[in-house]
PDB file of N, CA and C in Angstrom:
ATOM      1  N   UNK A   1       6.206   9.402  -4.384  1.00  0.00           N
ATOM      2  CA  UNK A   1       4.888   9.033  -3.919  1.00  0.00           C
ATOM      3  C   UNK A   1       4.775   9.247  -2.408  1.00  0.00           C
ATOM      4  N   UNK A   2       6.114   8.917  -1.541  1.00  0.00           N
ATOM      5  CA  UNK A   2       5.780   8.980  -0.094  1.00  0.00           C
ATOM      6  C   UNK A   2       6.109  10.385   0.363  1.00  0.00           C
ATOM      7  N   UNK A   3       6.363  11.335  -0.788  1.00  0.00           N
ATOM      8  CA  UNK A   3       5.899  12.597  -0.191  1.00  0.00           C
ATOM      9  C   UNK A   3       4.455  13.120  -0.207  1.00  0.00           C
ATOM     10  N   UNK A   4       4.334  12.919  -1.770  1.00  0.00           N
ATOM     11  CA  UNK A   4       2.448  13.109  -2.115  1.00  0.00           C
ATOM     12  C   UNK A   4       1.979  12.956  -0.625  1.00  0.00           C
ATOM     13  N   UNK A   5       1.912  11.385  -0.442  1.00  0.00           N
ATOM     14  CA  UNK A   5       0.805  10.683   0.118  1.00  0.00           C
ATOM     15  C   UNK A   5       1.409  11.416   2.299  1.00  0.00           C
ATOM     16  N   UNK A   6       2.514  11.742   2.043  1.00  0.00           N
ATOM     17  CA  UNK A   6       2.873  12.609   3.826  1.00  0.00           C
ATOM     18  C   UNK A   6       1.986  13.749   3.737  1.00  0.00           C
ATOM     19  N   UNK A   7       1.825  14.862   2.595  1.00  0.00           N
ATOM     20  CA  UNK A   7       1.093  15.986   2.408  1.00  0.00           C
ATOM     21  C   UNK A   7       0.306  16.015   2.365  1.00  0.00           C
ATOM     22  N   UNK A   8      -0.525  14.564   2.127  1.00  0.00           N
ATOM     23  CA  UNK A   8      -2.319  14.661   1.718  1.00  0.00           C
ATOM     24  C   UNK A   8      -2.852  13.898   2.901  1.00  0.00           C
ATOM     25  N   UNK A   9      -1.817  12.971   3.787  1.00  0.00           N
ATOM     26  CA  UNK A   9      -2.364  12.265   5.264  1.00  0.00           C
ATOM     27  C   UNK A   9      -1.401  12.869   5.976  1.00  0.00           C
ATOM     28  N   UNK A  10      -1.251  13.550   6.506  1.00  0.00           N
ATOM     29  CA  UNK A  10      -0.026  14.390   7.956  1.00  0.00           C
ATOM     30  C   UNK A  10      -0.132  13.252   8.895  1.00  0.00           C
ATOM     31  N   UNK A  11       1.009  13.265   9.882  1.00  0.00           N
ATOM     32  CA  UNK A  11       0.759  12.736  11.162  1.00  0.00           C
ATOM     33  C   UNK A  11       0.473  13.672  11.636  1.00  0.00           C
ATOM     34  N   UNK A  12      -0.110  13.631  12.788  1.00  0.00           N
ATOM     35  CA  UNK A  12      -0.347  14.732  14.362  1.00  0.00           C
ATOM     36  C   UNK A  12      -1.563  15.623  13.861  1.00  0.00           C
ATOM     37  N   UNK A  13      -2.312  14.888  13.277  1.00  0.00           N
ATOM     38  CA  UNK A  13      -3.766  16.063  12.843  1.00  0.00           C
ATOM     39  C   UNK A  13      -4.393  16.151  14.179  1.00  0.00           C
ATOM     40  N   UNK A  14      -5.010  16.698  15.197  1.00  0.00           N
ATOM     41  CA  UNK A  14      -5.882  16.726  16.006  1.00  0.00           C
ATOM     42  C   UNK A  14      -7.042  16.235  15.825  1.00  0.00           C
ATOM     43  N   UNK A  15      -7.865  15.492  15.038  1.00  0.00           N
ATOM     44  CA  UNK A  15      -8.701  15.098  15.070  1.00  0.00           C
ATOM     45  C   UNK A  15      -8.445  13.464  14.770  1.00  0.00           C
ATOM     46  N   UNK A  16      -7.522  13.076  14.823  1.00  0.00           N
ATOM     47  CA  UNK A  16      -7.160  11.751  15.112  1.00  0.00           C
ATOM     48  C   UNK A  16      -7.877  11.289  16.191  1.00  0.00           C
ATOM     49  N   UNK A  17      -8.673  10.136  16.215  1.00  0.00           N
ATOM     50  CA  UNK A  17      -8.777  10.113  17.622  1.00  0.00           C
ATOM     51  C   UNK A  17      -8.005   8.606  18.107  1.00  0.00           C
ATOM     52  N   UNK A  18      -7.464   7.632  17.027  1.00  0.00           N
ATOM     53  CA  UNK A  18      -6.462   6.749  16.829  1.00  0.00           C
ATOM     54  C   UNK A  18      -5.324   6.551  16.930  1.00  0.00           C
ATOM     55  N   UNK A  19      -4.613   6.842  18.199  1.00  0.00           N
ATOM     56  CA  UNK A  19      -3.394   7.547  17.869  1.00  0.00           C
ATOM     57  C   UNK A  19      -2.438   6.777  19.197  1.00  0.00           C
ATOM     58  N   UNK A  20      -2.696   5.980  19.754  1.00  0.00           N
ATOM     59  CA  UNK A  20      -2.372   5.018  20.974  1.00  0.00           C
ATOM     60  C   UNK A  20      -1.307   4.229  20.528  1.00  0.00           C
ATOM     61  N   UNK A  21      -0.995   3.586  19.131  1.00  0.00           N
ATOM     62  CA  UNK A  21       0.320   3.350  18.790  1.00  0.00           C
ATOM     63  C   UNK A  21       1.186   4.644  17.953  1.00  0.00           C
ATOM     64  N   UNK A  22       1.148   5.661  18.022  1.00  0.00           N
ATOM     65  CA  UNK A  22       1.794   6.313  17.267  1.00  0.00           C
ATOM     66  C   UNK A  22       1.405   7.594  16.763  1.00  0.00           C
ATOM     67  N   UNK A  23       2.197   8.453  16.228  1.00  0.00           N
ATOM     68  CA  UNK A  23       1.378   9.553  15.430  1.00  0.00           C
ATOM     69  C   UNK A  23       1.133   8.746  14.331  1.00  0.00           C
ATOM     70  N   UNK A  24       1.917   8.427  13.687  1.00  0.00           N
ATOM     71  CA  UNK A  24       1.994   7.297  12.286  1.00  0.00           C
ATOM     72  C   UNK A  24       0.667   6.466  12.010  1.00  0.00           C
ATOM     73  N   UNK A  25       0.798   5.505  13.060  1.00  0.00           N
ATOM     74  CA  UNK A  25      -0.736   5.100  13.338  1.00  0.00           C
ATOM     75  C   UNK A  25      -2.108   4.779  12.355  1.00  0.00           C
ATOM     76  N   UNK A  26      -2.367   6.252  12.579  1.00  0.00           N
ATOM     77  CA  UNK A  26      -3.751   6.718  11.659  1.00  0.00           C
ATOM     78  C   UNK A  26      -3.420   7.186  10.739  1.00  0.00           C
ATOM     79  N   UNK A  27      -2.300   7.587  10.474  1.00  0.00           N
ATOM     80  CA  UNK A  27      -2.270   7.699   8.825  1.00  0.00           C
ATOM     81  C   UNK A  27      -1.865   6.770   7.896  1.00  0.00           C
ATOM     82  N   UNK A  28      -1.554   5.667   8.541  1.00  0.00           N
ATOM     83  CA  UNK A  28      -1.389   4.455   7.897  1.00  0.00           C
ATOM     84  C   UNK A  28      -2.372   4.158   7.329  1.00  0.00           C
ATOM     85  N   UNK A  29      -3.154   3.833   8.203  1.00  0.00           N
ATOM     86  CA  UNK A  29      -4.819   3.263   7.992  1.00  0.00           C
ATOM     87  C   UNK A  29      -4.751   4.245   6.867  1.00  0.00           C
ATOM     88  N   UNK A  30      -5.054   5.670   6.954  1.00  0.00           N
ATOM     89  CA  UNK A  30      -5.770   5.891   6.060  1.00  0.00           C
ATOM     90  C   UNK A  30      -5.341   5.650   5.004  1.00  0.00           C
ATOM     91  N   UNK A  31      -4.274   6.247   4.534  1.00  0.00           N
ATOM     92  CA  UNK A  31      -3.310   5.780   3.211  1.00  0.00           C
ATOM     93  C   UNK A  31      -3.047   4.218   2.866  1.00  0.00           C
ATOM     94  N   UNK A  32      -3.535   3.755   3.773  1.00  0.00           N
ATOM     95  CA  UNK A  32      -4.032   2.059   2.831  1.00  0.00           C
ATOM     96  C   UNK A  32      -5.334   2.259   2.582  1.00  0.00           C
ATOM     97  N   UNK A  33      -5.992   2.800   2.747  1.00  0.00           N
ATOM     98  CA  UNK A  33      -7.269   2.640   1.815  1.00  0.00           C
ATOM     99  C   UNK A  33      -7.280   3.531   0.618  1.00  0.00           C
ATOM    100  N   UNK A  34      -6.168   4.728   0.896  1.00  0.00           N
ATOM    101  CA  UNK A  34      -6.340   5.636  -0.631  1.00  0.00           C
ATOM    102  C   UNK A  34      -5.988   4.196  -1.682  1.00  0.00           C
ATOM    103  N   UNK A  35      -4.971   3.793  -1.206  1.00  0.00           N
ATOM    104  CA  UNK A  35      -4.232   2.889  -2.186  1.00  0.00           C
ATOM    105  C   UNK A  35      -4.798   1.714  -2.223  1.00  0.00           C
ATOM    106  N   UNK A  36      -4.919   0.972  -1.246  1.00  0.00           N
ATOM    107  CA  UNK A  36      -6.170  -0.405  -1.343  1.00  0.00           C
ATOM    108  C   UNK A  36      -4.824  -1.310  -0.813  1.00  0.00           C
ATOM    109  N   UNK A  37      -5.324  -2.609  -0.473  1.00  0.00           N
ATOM    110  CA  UNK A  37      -4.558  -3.572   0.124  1.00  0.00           C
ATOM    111  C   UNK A  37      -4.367  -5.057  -1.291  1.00  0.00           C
ATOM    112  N   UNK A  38      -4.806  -4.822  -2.006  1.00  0.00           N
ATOM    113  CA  UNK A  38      -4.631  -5.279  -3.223  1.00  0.00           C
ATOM    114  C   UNK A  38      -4.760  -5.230  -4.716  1.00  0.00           C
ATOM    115  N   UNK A  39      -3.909  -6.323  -5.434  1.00  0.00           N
ATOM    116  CA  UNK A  39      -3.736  -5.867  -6.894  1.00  0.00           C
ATOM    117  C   UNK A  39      -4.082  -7.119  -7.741  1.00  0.00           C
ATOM    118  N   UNK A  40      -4.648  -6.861  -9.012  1.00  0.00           N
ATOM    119  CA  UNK A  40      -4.408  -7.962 -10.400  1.00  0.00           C
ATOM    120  C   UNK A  40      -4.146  -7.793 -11.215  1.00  0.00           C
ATOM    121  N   UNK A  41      -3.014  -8.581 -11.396  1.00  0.00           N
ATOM    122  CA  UNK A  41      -1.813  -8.326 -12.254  1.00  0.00           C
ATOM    123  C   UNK A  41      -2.083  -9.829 -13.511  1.00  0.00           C
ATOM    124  N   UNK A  42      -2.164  -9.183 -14.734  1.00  0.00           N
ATOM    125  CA  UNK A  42      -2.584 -10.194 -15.624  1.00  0.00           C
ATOM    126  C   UNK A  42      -1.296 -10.667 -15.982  1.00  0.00           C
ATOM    127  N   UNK A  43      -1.499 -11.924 -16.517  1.00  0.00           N
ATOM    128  CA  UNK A  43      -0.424 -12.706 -17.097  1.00  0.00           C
ATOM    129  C   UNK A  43      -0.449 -13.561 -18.577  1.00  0.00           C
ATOM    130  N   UNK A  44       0.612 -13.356 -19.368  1.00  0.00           N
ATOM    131  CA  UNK A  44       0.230 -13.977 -20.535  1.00  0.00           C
ATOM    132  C   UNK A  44       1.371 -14.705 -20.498  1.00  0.00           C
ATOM    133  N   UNK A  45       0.779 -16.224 -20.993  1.00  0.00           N
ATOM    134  CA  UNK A  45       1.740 -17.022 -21.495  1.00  0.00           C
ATOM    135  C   UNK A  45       3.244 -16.807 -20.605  1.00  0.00           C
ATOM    136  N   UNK A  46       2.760 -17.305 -19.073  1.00  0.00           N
ATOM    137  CA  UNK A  46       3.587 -17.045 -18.048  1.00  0.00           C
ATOM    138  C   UNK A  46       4.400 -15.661 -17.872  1.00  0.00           C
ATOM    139  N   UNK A  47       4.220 -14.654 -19.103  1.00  0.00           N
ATOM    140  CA  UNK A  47       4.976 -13.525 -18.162  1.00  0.00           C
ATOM    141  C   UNK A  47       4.060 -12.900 -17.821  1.00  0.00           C
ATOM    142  N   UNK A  48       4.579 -11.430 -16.795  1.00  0.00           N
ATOM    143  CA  UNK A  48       3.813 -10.558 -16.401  1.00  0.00           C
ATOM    144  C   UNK A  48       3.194  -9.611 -17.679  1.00  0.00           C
ATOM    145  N   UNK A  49       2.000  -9.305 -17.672  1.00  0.00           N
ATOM    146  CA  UNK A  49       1.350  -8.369 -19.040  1.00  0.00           C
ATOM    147  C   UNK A  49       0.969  -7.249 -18.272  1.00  0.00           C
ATOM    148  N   UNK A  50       2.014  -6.427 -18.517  1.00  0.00           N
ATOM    149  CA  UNK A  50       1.624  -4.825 -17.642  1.00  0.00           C
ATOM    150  C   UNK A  50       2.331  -4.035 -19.527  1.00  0.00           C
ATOM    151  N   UNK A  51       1.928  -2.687 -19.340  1.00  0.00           N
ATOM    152  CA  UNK A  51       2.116  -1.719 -19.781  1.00  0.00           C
ATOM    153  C   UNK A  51       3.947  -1.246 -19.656  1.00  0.00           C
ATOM    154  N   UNK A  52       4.394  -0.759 -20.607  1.00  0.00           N
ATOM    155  CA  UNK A  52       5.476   0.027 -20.961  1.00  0.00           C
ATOM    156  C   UNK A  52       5.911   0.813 -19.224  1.00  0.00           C
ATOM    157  N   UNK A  53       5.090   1.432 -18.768  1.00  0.00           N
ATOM    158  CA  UNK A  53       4.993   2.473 -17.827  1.00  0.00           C
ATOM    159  C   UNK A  53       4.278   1.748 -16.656  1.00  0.00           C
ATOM    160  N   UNK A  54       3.606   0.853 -16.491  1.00  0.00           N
ATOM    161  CA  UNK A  54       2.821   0.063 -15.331  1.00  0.00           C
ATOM    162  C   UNK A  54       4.111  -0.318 -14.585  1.00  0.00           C
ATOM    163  N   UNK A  55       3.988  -0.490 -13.280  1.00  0.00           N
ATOM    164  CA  UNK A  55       4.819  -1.093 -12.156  1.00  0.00           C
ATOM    165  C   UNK A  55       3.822  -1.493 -10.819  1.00  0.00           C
ATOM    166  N   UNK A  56       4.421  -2.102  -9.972  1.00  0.00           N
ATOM    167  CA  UNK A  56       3.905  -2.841  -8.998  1.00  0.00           C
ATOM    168  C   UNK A  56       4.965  -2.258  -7.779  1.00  0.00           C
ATOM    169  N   UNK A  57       3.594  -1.319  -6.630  1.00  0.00           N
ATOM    170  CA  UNK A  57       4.568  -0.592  -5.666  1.00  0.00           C
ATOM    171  C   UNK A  57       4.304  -1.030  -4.245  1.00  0.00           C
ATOM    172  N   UNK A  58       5.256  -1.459  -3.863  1.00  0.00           N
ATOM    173  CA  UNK A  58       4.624  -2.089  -2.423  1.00  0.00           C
ATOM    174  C   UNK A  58       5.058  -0.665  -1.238  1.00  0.00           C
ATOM    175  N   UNK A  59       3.998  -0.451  -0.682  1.00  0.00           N
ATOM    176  CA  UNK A  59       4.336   0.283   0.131  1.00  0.00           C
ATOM    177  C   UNK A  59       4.388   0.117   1.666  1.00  0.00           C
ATOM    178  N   UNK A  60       5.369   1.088   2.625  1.00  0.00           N
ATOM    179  CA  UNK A  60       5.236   0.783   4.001  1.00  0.00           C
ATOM    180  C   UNK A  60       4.467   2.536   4.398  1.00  0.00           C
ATOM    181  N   UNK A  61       3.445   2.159   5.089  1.00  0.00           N
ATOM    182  CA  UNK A  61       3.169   3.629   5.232  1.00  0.00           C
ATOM    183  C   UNK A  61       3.219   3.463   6.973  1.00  0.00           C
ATOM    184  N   UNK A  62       3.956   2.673   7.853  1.00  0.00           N
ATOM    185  CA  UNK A  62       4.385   2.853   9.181  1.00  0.00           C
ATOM    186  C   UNK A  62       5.448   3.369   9.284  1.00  0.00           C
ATOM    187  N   UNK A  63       5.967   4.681   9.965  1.00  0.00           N
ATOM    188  CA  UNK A  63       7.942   4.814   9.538  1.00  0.00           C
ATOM    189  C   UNK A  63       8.908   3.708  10.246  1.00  0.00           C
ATOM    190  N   UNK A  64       8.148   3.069  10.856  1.00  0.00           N
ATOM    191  CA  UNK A  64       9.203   1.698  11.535  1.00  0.00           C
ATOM    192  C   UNK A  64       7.802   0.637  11.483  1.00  0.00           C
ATOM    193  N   UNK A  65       8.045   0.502  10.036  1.00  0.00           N
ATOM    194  CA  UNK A  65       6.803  -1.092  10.414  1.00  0.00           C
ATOM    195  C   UNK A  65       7.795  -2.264  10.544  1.00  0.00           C
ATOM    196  N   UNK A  66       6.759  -3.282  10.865  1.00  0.00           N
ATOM    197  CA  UNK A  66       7.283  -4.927  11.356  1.00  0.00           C
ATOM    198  C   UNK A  66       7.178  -5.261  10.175  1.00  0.00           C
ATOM    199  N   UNK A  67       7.929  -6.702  10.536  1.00  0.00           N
ATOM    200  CA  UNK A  67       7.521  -7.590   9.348  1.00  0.00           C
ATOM    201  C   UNK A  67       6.482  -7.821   8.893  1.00  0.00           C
ATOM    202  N   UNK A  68       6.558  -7.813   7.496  1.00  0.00           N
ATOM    203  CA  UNK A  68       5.342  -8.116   6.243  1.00  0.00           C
ATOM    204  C   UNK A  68       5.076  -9.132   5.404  1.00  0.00           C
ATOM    205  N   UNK A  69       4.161  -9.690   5.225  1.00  0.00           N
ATOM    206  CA  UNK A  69       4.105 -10.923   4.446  1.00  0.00           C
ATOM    207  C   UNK A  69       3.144 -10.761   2.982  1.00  0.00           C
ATOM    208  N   UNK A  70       3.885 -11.247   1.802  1.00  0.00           N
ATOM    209  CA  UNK A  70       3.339 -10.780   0.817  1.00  0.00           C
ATOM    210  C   UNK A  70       2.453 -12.138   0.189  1.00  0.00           C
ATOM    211  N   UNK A  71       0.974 -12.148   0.067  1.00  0.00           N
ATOM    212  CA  UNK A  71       0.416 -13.334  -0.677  1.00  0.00           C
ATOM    213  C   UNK A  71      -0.067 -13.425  -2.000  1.00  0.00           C
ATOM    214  N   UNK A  72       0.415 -14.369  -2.668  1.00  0.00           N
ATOM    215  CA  UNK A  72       0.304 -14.670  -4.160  1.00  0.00           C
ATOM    216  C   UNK A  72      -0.439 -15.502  -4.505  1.00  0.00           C
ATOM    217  N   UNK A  73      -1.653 -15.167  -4.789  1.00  0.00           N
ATOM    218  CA  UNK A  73      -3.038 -16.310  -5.799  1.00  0.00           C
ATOM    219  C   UNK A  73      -2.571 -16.524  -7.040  1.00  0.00           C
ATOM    220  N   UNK A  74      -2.715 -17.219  -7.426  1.00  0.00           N
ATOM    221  CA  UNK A  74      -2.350 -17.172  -8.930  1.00  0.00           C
ATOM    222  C   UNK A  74      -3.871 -18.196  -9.383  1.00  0.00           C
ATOM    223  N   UNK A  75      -4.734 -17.585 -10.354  1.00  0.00           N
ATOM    224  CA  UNK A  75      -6.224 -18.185 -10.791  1.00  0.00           C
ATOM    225  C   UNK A  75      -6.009 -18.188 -11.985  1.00  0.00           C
ATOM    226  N   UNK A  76      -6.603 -19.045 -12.802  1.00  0.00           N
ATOM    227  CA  UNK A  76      -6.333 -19.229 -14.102  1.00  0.00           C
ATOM    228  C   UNK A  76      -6.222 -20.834 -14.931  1.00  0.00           C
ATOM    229  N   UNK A  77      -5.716 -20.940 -15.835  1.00  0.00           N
ATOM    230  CA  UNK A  77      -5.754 -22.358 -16.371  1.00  0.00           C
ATOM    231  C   UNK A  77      -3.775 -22.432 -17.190  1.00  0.00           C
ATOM    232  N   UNK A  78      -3.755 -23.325 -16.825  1.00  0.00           N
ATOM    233  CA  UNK A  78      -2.547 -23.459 -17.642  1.00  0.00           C
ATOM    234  C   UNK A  78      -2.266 -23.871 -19.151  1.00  0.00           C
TER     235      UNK A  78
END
């Protein structure tokens, strides 16, 4: 996937005009919005209910990002 997504957002495009922390930078940004900043993940009868082939991918699209913090809602009835 983090080749796909290097080939379809480059660093060092010239028309960046975002680019004051990094080449990396602006293609971060963008490649969090191909992908989105969140997920819902259904649950049955406390386990996870995904598909045979479904997975859950956390990505870093900074090549030296900082620390990250991951948040968990959980909505529903018991």
């Amino acid at each position: 996937m983090e080749t796909h997504f290097n080939k379809m957002i480059p660093e060092n495009m010239p028309y960046y005009e975002h680019d004051t922390e990094g080449s990396d930078d602006m293609p971060a940004h963008l490649k969090s919005i191909v992908i989105g900043s969140s997920v819902s993940i259904p649950v049955t009868n406390g386990m996870l209910n995904m598909g045979t082939w479904q997975g859950i991918y956390l990505c870093e699209h900074r090549n030296y990002g900082g620390p990250r913090k991951i948040v968990i809602t959980i909505i529903g009835e018991e």
